[in-house]
Each structure stands twice: as C-alpha cells, then as structure tokens.
PDB file of N, CA and C in Angstrom:
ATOM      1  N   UNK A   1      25.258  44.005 -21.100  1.00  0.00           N
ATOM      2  CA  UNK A   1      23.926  43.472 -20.922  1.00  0.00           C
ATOM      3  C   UNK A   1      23.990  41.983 -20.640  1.00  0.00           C
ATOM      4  N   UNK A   2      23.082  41.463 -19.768  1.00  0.00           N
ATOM      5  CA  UNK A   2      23.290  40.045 -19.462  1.00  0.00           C
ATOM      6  C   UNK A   2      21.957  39.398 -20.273  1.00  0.00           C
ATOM      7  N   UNK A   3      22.637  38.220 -20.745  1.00  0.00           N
ATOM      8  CA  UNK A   3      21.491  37.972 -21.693  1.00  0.00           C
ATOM      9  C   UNK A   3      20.295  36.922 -20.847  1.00  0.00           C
ATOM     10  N   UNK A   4      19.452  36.403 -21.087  1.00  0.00           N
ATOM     11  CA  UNK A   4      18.358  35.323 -20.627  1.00  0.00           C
ATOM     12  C   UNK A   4      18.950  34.132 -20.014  1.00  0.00           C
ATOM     13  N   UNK A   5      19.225  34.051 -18.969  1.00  0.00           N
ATOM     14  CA  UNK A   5      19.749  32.552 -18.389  1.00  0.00           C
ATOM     15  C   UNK A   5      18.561  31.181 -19.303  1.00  0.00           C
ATOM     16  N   UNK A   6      18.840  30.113 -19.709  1.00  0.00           N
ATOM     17  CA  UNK A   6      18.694  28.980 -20.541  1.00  0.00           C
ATOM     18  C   UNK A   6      18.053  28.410 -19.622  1.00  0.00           C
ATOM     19  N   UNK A   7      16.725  27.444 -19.570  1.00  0.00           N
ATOM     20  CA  UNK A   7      16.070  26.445 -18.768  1.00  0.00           C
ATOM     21  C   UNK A   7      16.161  25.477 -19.564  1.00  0.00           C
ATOM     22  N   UNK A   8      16.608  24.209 -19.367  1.00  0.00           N
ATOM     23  CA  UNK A   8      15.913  23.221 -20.072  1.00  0.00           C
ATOM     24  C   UNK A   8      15.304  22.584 -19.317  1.00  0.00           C
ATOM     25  N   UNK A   9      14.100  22.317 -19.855  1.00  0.00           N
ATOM     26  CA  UNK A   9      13.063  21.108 -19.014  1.00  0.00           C
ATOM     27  C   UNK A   9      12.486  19.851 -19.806  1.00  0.00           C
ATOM     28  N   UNK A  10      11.988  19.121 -19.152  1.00  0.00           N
ATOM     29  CA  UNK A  10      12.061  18.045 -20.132  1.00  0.00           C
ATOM     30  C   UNK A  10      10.691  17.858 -19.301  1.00  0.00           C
ATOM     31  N   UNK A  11       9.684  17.977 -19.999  1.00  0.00           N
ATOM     32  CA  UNK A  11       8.178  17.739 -19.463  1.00  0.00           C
ATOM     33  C   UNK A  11       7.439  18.493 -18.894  1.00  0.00           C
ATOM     34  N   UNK A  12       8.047  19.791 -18.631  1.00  0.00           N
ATOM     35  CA  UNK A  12       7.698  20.669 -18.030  1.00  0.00           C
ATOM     36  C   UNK A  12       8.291  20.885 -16.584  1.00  0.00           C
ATOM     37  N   UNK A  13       9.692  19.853 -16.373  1.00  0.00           N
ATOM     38  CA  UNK A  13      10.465  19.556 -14.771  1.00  0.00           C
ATOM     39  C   UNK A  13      11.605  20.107 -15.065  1.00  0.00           C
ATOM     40  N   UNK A  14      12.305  21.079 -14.560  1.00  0.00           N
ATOM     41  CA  UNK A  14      13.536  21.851 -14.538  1.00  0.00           C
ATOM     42  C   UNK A  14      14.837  20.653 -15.111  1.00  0.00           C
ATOM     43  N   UNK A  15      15.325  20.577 -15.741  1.00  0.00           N
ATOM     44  CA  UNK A  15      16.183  19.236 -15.963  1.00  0.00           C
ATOM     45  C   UNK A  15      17.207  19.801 -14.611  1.00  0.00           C
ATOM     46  N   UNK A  16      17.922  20.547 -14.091  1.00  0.00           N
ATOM     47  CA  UNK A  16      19.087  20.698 -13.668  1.00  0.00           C
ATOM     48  C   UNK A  16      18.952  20.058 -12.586  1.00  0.00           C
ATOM     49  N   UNK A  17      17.857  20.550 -11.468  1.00  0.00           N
ATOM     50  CA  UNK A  17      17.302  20.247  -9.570  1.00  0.00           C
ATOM     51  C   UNK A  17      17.147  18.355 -10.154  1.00  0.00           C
ATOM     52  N   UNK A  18      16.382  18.031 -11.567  1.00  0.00           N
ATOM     53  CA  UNK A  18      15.983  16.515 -11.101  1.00  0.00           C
ATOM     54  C   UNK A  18      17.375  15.713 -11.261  1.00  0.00           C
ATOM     55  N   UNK A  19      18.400  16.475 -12.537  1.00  0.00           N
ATOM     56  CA  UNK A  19      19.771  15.704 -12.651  1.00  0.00           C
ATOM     57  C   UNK A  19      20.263  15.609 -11.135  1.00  0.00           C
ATOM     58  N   UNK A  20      20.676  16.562 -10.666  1.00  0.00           N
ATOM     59  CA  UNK A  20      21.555  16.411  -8.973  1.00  0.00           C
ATOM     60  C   UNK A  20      20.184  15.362  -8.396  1.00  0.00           C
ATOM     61  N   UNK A  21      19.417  15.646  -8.070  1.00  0.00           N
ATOM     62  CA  UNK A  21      18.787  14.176  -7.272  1.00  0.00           C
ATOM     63  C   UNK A  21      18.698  13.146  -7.182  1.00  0.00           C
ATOM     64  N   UNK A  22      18.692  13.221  -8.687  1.00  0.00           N
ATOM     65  CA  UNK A  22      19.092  11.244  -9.757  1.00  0.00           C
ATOM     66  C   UNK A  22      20.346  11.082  -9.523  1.00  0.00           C
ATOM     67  N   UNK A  23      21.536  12.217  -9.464  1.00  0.00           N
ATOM     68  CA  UNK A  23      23.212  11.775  -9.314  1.00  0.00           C
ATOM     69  C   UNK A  23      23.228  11.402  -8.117  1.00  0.00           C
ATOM     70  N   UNK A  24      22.278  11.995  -6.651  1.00  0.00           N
ATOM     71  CA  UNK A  24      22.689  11.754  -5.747  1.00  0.00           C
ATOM     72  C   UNK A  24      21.792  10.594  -4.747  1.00  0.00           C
ATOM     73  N   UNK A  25      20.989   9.751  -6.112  1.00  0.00           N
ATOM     74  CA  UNK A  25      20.459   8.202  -5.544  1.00  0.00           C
ATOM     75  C   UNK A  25      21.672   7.025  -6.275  1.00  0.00           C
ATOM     76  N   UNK A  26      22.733   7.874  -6.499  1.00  0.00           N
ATOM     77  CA  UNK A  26      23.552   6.825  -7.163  1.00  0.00           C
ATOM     78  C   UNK A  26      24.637   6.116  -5.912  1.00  0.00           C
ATOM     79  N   UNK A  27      24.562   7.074  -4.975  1.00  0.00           N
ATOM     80  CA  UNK A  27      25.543   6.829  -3.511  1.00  0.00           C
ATOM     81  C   UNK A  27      24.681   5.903  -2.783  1.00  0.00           C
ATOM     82  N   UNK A  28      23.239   5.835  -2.270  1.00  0.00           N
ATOM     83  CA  UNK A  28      23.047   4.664  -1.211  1.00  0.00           C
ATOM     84  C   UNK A  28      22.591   3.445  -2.134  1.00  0.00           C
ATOM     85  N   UNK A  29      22.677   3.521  -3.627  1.00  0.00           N
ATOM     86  CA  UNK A  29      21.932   2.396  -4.340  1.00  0.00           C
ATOM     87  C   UNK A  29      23.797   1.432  -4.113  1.00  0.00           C
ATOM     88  N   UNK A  30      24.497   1.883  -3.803  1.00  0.00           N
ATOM     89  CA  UNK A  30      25.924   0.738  -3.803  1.00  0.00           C
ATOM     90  C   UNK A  30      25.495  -0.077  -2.691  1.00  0.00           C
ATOM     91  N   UNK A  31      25.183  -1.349  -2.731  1.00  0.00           N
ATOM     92  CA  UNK A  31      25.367  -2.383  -1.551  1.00  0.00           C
ATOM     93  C   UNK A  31      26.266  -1.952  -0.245  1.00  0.00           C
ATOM     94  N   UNK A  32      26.255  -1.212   0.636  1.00  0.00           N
ATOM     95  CA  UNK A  32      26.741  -0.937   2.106  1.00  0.00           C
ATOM     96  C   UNK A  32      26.110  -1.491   3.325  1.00  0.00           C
ATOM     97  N   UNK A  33      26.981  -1.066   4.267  1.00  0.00           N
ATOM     98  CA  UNK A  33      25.783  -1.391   5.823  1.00  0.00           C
ATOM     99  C   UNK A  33      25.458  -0.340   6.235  1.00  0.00           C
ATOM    100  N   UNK A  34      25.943   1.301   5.711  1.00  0.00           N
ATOM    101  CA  UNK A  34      25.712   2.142   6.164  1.00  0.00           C
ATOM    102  C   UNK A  34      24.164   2.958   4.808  1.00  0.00           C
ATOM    103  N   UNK A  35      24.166   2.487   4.305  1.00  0.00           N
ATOM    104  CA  UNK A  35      23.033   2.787   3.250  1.00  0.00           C
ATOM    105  C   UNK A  35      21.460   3.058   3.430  1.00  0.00           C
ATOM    106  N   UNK A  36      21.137   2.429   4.338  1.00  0.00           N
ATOM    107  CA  UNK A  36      19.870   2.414   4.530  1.00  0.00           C
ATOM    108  C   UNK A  36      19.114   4.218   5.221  1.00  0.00           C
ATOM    109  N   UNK A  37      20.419   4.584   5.743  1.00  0.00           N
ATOM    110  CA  UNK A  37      20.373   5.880   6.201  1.00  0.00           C
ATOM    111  C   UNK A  37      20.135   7.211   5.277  1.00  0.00           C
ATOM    112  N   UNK A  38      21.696   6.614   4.407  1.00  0.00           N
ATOM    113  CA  UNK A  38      21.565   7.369   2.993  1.00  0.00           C
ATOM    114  C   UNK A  38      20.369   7.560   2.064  1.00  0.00           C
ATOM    115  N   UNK A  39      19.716   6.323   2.243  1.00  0.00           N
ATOM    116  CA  UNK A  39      18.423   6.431   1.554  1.00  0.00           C
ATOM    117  C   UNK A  39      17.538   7.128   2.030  1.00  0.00           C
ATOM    118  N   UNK A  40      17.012   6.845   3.726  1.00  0.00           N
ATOM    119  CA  UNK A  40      16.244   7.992   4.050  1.00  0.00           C
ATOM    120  C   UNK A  40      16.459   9.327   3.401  1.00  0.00           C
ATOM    121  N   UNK A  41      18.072  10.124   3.575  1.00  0.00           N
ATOM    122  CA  UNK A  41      18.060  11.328   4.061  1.00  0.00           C
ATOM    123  C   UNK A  41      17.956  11.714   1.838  1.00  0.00           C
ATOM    124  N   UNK A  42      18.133  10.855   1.396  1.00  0.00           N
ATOM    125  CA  UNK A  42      17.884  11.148  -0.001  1.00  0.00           C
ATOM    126  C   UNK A  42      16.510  11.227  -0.298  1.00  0.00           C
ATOM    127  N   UNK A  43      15.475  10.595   0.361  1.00  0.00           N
ATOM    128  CA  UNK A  43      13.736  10.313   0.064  1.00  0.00           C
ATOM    129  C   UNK A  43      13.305  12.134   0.776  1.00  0.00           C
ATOM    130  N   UNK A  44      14.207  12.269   1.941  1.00  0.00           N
ATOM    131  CA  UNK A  44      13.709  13.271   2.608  1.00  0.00           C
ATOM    132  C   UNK A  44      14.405  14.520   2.126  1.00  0.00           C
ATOM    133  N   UNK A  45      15.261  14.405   1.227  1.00  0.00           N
ATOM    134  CA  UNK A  45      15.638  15.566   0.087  1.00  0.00           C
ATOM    135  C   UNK A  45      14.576  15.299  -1.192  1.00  0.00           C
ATOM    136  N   UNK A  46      14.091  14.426  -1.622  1.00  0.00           N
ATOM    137  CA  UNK A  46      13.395  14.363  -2.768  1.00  0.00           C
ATOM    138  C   UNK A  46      12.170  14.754  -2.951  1.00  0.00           C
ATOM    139  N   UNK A  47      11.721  14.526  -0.948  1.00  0.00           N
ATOM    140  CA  UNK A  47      10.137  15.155  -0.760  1.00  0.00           C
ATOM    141  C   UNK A  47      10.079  16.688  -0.746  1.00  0.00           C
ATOM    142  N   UNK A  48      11.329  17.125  -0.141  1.00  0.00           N
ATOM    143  CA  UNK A  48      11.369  18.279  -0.009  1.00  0.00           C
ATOM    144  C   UNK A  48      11.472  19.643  -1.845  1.00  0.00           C
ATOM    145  N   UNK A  49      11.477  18.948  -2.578  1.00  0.00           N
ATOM    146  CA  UNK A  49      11.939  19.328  -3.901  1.00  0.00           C
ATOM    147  C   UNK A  49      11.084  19.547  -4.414  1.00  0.00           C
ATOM    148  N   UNK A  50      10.328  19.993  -5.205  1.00  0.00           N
ATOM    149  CA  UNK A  50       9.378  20.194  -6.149  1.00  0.00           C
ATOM    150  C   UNK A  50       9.496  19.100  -7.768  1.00  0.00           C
ATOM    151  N   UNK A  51       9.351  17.782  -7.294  1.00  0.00           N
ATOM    152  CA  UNK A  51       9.458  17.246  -8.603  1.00  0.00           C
ATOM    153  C   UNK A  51       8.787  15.582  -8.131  1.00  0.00           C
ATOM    154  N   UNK A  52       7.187  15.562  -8.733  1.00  0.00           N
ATOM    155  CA  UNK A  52       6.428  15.061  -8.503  1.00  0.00           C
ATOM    156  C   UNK A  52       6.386  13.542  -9.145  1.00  0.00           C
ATOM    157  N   UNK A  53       7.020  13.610  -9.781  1.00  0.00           N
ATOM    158  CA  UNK A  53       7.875  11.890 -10.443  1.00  0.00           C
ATOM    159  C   UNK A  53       8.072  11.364  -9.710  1.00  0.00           C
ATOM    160  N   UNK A  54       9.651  12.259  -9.181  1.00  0.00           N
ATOM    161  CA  UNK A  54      10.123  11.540  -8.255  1.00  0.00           C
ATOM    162  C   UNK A  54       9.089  10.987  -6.419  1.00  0.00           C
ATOM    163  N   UNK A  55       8.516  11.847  -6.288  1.00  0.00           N
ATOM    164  CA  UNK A  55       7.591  11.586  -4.878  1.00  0.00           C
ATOM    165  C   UNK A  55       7.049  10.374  -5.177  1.00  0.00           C
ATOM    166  N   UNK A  56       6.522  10.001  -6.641  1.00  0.00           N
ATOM    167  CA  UNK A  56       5.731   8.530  -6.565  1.00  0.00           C
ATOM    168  C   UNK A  56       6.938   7.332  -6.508  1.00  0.00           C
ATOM    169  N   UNK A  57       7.674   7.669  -6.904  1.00  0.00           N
ATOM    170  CA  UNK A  57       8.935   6.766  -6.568  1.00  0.00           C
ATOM    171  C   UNK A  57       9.859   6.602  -5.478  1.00  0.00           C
ATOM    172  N   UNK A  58       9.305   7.464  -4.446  1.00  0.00           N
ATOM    173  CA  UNK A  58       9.949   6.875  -3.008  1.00  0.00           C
ATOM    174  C   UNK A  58       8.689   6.792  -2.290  1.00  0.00           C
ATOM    175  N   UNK A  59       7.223   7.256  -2.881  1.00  0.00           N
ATOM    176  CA  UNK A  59       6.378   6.679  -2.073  1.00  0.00           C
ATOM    177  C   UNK A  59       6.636   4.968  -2.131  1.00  0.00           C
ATOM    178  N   UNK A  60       6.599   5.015  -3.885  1.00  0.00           N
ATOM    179  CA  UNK A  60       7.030   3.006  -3.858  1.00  0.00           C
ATOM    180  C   UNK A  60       8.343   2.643  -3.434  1.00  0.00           C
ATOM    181  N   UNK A  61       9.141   2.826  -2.843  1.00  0.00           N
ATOM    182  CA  UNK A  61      10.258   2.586  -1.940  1.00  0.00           C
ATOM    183  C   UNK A  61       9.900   2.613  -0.780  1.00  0.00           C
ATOM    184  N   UNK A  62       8.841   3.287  -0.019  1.00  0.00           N
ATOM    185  CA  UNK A  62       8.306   3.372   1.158  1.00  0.00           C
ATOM    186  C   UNK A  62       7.132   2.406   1.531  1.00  0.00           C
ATOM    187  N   UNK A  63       6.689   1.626   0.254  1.00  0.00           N
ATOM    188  CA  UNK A  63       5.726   0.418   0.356  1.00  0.00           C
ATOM    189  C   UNK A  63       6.839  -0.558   0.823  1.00  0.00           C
ATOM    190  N   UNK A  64       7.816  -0.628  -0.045  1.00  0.00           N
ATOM    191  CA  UNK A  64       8.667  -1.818   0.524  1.00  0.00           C
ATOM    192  C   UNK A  64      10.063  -1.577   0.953  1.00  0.00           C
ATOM    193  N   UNK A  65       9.834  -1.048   2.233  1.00  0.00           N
ATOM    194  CA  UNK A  65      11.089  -0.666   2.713  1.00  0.00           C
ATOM    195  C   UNK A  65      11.733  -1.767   2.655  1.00  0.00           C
ATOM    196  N   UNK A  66      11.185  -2.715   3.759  1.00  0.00           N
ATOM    197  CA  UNK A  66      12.483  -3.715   4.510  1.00  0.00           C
ATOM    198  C   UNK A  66      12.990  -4.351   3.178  1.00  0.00           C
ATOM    199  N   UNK A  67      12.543  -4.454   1.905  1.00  0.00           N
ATOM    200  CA  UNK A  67      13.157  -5.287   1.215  1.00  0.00           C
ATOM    201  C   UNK A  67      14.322  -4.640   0.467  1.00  0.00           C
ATOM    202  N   UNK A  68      13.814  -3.156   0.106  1.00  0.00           N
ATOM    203  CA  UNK A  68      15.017  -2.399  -0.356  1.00  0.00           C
ATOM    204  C   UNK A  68      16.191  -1.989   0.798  1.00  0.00           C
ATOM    205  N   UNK A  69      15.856  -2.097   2.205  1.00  0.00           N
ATOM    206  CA  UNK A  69      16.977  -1.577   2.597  1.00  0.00           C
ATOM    207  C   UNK A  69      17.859  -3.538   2.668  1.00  0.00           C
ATOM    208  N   UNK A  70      17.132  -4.354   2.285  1.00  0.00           N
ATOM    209  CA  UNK A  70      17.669  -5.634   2.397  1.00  0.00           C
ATOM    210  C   UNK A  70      18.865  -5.735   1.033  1.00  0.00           C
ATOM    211  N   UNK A  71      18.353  -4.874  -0.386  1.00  0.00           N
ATOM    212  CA  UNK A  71      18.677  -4.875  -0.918  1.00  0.00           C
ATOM    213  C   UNK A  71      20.377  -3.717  -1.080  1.00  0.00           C
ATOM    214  N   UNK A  72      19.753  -2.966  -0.137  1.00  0.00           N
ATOM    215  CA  UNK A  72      21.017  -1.847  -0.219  1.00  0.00           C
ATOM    216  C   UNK A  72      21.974  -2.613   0.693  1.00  0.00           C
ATOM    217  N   UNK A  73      21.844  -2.913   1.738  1.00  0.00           N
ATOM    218  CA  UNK A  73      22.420  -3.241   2.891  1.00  0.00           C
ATOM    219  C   UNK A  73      23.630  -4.936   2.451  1.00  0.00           C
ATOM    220  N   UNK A  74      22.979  -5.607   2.049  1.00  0.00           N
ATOM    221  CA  UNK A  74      23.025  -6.650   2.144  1.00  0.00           C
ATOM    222  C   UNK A  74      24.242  -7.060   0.896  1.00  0.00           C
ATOM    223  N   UNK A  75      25.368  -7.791   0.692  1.00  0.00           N
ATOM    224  CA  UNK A  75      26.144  -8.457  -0.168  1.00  0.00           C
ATOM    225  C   UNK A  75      25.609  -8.857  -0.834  1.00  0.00           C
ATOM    226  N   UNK A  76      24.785 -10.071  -0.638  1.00  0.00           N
ATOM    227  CA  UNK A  76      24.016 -11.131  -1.171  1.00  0.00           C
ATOM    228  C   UNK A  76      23.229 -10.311  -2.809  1.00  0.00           C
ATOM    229  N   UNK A  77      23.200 -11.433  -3.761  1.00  0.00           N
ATOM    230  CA  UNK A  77      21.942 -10.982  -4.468  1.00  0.00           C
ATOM    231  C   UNK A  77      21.222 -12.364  -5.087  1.00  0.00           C
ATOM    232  N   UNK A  78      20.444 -12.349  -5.750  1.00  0.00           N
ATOM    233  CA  UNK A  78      19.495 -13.411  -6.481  1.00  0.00           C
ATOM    234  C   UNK A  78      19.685 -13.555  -8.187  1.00  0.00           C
ATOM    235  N   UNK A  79      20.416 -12.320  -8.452  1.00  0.00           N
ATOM    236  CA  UNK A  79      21.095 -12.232  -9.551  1.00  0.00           C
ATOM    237  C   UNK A  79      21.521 -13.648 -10.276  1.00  0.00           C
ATOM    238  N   UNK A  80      22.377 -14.618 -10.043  1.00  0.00           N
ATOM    239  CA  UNK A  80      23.050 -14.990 -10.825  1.00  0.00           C
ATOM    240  C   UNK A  80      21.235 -16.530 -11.035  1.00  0.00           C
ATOM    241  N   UNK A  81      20.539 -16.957  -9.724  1.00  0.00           N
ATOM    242  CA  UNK A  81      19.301 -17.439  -9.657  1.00  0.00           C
ATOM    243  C   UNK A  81      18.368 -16.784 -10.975  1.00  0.00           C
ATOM    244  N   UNK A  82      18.554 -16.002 -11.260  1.00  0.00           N
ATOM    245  CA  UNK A  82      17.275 -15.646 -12.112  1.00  0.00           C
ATOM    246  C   UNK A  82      17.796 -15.595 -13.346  1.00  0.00           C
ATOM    247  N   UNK A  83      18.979 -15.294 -13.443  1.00  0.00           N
ATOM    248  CA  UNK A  83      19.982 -15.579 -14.750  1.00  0.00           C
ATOM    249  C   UNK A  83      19.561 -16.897 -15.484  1.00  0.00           C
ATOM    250  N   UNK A  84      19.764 -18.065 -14.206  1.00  0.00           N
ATOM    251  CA  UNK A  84      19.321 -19.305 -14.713  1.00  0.00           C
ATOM    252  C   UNK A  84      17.783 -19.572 -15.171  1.00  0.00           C
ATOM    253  N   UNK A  85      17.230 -18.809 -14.592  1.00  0.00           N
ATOM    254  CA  UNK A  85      15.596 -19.238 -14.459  1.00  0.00           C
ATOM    255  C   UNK A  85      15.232 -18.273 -15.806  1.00  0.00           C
ATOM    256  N   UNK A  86      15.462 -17.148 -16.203  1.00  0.00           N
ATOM    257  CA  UNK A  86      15.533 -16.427 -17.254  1.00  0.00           C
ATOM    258  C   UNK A  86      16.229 -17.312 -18.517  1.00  0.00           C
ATOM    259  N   UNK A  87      17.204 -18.087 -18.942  1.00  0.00           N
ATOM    260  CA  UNK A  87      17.752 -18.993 -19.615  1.00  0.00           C
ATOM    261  C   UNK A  87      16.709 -20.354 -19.716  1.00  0.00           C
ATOM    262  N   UNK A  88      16.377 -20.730 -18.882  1.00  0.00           N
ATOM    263  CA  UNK A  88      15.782 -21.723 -18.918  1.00  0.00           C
ATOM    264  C   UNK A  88      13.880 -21.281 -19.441  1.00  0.00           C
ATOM    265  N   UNK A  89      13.687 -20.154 -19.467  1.00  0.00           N
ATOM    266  CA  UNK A  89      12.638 -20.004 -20.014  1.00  0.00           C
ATOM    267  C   UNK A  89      12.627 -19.540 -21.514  1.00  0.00           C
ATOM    268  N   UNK A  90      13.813 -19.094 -21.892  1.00  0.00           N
ATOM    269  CA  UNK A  90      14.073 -19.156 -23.306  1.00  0.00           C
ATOM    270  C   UNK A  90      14.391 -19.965 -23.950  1.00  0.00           C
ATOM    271  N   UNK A  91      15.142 -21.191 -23.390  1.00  0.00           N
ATOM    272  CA  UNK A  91      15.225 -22.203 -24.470  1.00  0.00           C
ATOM    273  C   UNK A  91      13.674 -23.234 -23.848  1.00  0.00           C
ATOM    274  N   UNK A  92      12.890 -22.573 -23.395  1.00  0.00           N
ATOM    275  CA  UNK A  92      11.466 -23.691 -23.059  1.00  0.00           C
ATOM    276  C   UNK A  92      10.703 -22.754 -24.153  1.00  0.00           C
ATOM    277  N   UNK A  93      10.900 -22.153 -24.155  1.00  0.00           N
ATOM    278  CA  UNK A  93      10.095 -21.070 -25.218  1.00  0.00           C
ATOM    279  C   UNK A  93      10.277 -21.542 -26.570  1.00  0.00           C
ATOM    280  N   UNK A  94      11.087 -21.642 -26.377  1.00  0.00           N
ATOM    281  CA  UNK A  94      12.123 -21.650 -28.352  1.00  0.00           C
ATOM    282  C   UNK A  94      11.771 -23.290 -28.444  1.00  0.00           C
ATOM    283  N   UNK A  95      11.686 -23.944 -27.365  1.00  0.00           N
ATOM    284  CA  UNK A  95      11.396 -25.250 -27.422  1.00  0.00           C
ATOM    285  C   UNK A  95       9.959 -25.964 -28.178  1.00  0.00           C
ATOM    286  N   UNK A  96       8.650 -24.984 -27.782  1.00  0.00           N
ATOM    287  CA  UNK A  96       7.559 -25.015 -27.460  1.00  0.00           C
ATOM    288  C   UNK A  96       6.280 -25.674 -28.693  1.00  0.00           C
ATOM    289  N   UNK A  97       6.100 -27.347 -27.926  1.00  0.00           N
ATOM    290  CA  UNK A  97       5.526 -27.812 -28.633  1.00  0.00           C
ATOM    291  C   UNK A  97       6.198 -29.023 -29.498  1.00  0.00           C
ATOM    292  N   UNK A  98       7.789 -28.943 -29.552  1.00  0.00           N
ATOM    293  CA  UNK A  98       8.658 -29.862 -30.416  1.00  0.00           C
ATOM    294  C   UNK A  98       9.304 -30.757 -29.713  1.00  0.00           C
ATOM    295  N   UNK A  99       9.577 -30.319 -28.406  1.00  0.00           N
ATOM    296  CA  UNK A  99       9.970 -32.310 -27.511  1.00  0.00           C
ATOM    297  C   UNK A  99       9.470 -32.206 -26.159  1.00  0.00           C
ATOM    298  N   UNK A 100      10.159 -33.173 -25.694  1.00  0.00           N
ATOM    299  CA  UNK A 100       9.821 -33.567 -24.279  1.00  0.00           C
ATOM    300  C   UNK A 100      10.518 -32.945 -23.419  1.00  0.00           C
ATOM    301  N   UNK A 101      10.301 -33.248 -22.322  1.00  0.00           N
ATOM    302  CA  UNK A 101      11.020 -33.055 -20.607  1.00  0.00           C
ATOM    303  C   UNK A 101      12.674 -33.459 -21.027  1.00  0.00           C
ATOM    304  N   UNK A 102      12.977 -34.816 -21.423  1.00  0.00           N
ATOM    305  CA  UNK A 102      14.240 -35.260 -21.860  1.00  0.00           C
ATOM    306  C   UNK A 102      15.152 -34.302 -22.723  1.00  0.00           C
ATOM    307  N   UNK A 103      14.890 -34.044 -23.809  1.00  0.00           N
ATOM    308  CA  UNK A 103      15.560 -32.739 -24.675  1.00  0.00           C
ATOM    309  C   UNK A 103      15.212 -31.398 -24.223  1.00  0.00           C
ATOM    310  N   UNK A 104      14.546 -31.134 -22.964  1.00  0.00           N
ATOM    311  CA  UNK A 104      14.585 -29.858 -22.433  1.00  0.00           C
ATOM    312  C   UNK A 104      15.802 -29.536 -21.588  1.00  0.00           C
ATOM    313  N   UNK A 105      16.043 -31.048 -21.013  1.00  0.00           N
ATOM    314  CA  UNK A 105      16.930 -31.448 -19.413  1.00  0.00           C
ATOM    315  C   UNK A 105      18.440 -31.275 -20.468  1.00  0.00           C
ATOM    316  N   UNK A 106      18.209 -32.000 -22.058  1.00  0.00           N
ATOM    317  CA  UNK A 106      19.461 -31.952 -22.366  1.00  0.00           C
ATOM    318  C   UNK A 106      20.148 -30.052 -22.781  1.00  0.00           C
ATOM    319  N   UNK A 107      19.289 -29.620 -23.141  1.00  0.00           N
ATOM    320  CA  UNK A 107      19.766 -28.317 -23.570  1.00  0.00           C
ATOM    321  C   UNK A 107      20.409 -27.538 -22.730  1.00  0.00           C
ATOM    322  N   UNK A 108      19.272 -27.705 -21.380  1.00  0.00           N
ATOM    323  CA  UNK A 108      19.418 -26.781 -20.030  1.00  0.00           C
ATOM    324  C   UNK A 108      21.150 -26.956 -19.842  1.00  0.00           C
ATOM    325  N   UNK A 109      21.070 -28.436 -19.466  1.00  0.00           N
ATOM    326  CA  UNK A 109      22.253 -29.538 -19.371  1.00  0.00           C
ATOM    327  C   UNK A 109      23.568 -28.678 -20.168  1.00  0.00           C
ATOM    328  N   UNK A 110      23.417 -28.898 -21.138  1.00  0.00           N
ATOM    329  CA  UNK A 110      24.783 -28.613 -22.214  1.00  0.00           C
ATOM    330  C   UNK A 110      24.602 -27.131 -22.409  1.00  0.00           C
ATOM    331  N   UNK A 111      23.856 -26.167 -22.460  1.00  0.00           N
ATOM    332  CA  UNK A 111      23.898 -25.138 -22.558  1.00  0.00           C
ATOM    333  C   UNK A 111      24.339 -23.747 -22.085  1.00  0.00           C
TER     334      UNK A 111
END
C-alpha cells in the first residue's frame, strides 16, 4: 500500500514549487554581464507558477528595471558609501544634543 504523499505549505503556498524558484533567483542575483537575461527568463518562470507573493515581487522589479539590471550587471556597488553614511549616523545619534560639529568631525575622524 502506498501511503499519503506529505505537503508542506507554509501559508497556504506549496513550500517545494516556491523553494526551486527562490534557489533559482540565486543565479542572476551574482553581479554578471550576462544577467539581465537570466532575470527576465526567471520573472517569466515566476509568472508562469502559481505563487502570488512572488508576482508582487517581480511586478516591483519591473517598476525598476534599469536600476536592477544596473545592479545585476554592473561590478560597481555603493556599498562600502553607505557603510560610511550608516556609521556616521550612529555616532550623530549617540551624539545627540551633547556637542558640537567639532567633536562630531573628531569621532567620525578617529573612528
């Protein structure tokens, strides 16, 4: 006798079909020049699927293409820029109210 094949779902979404779709946005999200393709043909596997999460999340990939395929495509990042700008708003934070411009410049400075 064969017993009940097992579903797990997590929200009422098949977990197995959304795992392989999520494993297979892990290939054009690597910085390439050939990526931007990959991404299409992954949006146009994701529409085709029955899993309605995901559709609002390449509709918003489809608001801003040129910047994500700027982002797939491209070496470059802004990363290490916001690192600083993220740092510098925590010690302005932690600062807040107890000195000046001068002991802000020194922390940034030595920190």
């Amino acid at each position: 006798m064969c017993s009940p094949r097992l579903t797990i779902t997590l929200g009422g979404i098949a977990a197995a079909p959304l795992a392989a779709v999520v494993r297979g946005f892990a290939e054009p999200v690597t910085p390439c020049a050939g990526n931007a393709d990959g991404l299409s043909r992954w949006i146009l596997e994701v529409r085709s699927a029955d899993l309605p999460h995901l559709h609002a999340f390449t509709r918003g990939l489809d608001r801003d293409r040129d910047a994500v395929d700027a982002a797939l495509t491209h070496p470059h990042s802004n990363g290490p820029t916001e690192g600083v700008y993220t740092k510098t708003q925590r010690i302005a934070r932690q600062m807040h109210g107890r000195a000046g411009f001068s002991l802000l410049r020194h922390r940034i400075l030595l920190g």
